[in-house]
PDB file of N, CA and C in Angstrom:
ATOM      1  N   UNK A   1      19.447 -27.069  12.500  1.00  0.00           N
ATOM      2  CA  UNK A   1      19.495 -26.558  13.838  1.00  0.00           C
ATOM      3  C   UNK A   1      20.307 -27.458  14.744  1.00  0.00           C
ATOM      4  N   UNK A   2      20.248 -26.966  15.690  1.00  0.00           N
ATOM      5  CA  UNK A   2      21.255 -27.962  17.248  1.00  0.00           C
ATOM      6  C   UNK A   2      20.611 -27.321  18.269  1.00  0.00           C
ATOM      7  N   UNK A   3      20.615 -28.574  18.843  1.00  0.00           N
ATOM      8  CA  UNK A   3      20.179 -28.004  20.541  1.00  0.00           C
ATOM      9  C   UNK A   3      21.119 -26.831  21.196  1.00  0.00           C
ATOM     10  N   UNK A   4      20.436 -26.046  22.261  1.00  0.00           N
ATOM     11  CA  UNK A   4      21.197 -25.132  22.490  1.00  0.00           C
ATOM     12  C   UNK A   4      21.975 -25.618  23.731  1.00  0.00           C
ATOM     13  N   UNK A   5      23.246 -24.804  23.892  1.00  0.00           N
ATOM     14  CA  UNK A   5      23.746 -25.076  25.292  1.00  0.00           C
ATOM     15  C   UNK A   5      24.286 -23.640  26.091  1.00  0.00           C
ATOM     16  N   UNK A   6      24.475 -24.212  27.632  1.00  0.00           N
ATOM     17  CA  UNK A   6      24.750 -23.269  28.440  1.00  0.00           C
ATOM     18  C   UNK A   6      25.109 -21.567  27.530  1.00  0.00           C
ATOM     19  N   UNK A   7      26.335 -21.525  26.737  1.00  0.00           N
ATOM     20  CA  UNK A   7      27.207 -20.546  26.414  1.00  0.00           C
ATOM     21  C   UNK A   7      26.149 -19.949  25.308  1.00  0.00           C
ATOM     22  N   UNK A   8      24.821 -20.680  24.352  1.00  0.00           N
ATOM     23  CA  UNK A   8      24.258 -19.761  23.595  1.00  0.00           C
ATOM     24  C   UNK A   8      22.760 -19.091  24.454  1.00  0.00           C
ATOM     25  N   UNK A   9      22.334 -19.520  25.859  1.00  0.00           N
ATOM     26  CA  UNK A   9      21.895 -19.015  26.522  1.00  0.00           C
ATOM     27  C   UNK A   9      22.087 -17.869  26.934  1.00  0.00           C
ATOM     28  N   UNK A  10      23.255 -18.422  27.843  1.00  0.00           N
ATOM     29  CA  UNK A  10      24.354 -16.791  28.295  1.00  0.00           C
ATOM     30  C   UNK A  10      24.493 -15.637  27.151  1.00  0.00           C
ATOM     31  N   UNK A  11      24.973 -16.370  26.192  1.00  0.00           N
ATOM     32  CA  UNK A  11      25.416 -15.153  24.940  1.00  0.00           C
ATOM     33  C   UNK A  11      23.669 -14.591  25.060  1.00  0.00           C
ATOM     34  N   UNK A  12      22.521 -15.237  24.895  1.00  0.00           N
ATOM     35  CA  UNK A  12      21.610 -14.063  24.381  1.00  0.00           C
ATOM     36  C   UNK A  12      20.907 -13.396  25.636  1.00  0.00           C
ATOM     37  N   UNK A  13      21.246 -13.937  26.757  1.00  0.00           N
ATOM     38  CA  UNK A  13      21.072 -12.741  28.189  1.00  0.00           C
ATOM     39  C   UNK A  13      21.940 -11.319  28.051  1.00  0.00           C
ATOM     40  N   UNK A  14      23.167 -11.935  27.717  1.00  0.00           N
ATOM     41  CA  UNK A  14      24.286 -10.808  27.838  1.00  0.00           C
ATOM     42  C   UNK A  14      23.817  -9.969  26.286  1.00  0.00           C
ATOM     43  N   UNK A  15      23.349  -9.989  25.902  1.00  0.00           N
ATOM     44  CA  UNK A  15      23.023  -9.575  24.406  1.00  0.00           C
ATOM     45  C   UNK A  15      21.554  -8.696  24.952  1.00  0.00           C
ATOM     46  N   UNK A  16      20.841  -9.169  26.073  1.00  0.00           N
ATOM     47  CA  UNK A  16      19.837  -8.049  26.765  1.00  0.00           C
ATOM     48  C   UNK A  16      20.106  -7.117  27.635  1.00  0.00           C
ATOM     49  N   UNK A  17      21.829  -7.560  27.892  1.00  0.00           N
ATOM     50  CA  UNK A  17      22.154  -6.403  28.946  1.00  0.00           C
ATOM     51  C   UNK A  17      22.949  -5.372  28.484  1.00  0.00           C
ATOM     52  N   UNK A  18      22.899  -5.705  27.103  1.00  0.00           N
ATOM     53  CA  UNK A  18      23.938  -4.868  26.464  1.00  0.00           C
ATOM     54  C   UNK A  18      23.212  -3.569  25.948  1.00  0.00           C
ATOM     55  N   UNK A  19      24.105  -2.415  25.838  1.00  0.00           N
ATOM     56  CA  UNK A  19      23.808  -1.194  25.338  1.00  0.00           C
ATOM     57  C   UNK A  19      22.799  -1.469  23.476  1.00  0.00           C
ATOM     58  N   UNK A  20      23.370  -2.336  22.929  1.00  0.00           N
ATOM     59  CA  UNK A  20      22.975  -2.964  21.630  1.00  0.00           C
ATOM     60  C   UNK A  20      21.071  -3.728  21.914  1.00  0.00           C
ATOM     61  N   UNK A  21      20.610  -3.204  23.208  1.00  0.00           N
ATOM     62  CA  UNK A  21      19.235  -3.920  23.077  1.00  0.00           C
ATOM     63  C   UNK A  21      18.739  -2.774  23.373  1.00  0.00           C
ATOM     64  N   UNK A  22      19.271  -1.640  23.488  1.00  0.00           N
ATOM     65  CA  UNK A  22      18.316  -0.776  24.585  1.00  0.00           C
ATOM     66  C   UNK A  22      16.969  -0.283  23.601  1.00  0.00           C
ATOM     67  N   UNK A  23      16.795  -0.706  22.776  1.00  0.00           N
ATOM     68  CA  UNK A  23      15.578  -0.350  22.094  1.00  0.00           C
ATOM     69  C   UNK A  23      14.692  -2.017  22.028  1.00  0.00           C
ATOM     70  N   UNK A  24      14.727  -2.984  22.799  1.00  0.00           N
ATOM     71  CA  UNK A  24      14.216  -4.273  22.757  1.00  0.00           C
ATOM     72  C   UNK A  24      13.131  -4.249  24.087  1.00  0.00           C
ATOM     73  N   UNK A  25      12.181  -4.427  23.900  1.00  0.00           N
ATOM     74  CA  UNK A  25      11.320  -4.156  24.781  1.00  0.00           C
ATOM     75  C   UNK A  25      10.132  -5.499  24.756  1.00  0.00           C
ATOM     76  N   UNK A  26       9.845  -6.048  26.067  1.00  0.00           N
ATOM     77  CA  UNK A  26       8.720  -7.000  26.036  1.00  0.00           C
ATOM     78  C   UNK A  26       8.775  -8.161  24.507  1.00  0.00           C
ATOM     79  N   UNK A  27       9.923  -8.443  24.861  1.00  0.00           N
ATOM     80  CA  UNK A  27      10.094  -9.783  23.788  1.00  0.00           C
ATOM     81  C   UNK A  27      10.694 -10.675  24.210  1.00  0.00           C
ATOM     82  N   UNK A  28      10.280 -11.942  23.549  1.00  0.00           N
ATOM     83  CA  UNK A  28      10.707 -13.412  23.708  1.00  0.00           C
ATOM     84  C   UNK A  28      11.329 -14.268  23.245  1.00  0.00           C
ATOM     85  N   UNK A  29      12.662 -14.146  23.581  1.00  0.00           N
ATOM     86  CA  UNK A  29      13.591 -15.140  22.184  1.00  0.00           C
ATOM     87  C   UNK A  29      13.989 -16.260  22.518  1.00  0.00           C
ATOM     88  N   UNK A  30      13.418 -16.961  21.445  1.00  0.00           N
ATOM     89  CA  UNK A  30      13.668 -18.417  21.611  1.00  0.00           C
ATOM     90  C   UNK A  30      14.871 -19.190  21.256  1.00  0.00           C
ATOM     91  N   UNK A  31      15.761 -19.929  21.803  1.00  0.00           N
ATOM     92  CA  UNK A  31      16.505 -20.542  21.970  1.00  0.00           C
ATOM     93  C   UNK A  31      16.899 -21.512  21.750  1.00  0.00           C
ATOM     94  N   UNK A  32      16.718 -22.119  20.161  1.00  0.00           N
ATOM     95  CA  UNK A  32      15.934 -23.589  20.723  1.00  0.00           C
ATOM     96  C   UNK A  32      16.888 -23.861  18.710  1.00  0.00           C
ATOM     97  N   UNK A  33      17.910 -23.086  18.284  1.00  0.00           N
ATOM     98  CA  UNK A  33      18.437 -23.932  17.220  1.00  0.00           C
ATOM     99  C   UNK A  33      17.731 -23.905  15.939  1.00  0.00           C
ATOM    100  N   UNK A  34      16.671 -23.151  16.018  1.00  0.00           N
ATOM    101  CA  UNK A  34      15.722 -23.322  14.845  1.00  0.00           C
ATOM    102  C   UNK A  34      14.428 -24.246  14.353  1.00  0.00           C
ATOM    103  N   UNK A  35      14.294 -25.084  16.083  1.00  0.00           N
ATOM    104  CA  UNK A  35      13.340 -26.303  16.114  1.00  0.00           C
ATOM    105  C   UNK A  35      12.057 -25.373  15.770  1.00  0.00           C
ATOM    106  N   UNK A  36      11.519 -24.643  16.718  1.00  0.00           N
ATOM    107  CA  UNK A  36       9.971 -24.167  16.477  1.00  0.00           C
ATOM    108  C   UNK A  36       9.708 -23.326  14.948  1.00  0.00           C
ATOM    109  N   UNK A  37      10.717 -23.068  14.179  1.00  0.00           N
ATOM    110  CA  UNK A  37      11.010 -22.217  12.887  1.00  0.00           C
ATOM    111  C   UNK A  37      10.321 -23.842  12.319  1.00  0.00           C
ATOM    112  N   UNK A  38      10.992 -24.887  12.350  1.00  0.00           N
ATOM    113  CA  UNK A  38      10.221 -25.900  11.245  1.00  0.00           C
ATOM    114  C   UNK A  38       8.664 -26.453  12.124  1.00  0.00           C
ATOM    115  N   UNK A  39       8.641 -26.882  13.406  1.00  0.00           N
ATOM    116  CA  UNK A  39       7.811 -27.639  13.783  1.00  0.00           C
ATOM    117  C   UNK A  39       7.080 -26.244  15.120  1.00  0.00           C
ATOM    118  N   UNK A  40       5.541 -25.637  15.199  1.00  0.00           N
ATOM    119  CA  UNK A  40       5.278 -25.324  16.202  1.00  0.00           C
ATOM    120  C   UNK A  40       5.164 -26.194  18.033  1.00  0.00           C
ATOM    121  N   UNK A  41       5.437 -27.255  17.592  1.00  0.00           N
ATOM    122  CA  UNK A  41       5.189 -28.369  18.348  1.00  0.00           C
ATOM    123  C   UNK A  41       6.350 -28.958  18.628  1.00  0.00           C
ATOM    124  N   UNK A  42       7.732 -28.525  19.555  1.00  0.00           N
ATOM    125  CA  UNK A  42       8.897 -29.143  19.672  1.00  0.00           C
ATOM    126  C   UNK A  42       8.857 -30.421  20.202  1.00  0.00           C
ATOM    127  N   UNK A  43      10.156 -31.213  18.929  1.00  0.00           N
ATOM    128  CA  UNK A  43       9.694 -32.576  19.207  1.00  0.00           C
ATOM    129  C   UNK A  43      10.943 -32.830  20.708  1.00  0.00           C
ATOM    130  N   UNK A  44      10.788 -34.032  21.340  1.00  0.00           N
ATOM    131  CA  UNK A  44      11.749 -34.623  21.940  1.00  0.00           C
ATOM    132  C   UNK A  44      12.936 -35.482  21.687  1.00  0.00           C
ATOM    133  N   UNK A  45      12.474 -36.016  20.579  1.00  0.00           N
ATOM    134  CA  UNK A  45      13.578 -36.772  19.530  1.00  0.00           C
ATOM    135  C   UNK A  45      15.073 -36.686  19.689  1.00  0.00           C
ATOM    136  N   UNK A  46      15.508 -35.828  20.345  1.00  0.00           N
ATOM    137  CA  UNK A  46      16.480 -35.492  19.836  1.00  0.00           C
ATOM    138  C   UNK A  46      17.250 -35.289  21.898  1.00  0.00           C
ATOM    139  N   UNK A  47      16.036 -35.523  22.716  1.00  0.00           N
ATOM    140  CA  UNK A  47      16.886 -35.358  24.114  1.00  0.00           C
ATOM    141  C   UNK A  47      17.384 -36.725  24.737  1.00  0.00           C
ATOM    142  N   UNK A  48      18.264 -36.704  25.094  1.00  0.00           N
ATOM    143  CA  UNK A  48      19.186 -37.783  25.936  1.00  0.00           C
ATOM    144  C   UNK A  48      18.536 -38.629  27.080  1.00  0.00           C
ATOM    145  N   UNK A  49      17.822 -39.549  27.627  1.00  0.00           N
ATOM    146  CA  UNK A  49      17.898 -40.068  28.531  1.00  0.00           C
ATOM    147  C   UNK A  49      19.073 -40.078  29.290  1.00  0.00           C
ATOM    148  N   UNK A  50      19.116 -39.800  30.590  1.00  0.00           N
ATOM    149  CA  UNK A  50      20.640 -39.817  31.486  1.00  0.00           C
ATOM    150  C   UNK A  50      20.056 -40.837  32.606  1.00  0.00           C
ATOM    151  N   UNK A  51      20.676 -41.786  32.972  1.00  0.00           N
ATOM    152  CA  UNK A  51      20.583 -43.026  33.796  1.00  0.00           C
ATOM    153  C   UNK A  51      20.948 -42.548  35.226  1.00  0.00           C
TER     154      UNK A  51
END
């Protein structure tokens, strides 16, 4: 997996506004690279301190 950024956010909004969801109803997609697929408990390991 990889952390996600701005552009794979956007891509899966625009992917709810699209004619291609209109049967997607009351769901929750997670974003996240494949972290919660191995661990239910996302680790932090992996975020940046910024000074």
């Amino acid at each position: 997996g990889k952390t996600a950024v701005t552009a794979d956010i956007a891509n899966a909004a625009l992917f709810f506004l699209s004619p291609a969801a209109r049967q997607i109803t009351g769901q929750t997609l997670v974003i996240d690279g494949g972290w919660t697929a191995v661990s239910p408990v996302p680790s932090l390991d992996f975020v940046e301190e910024k000074d």
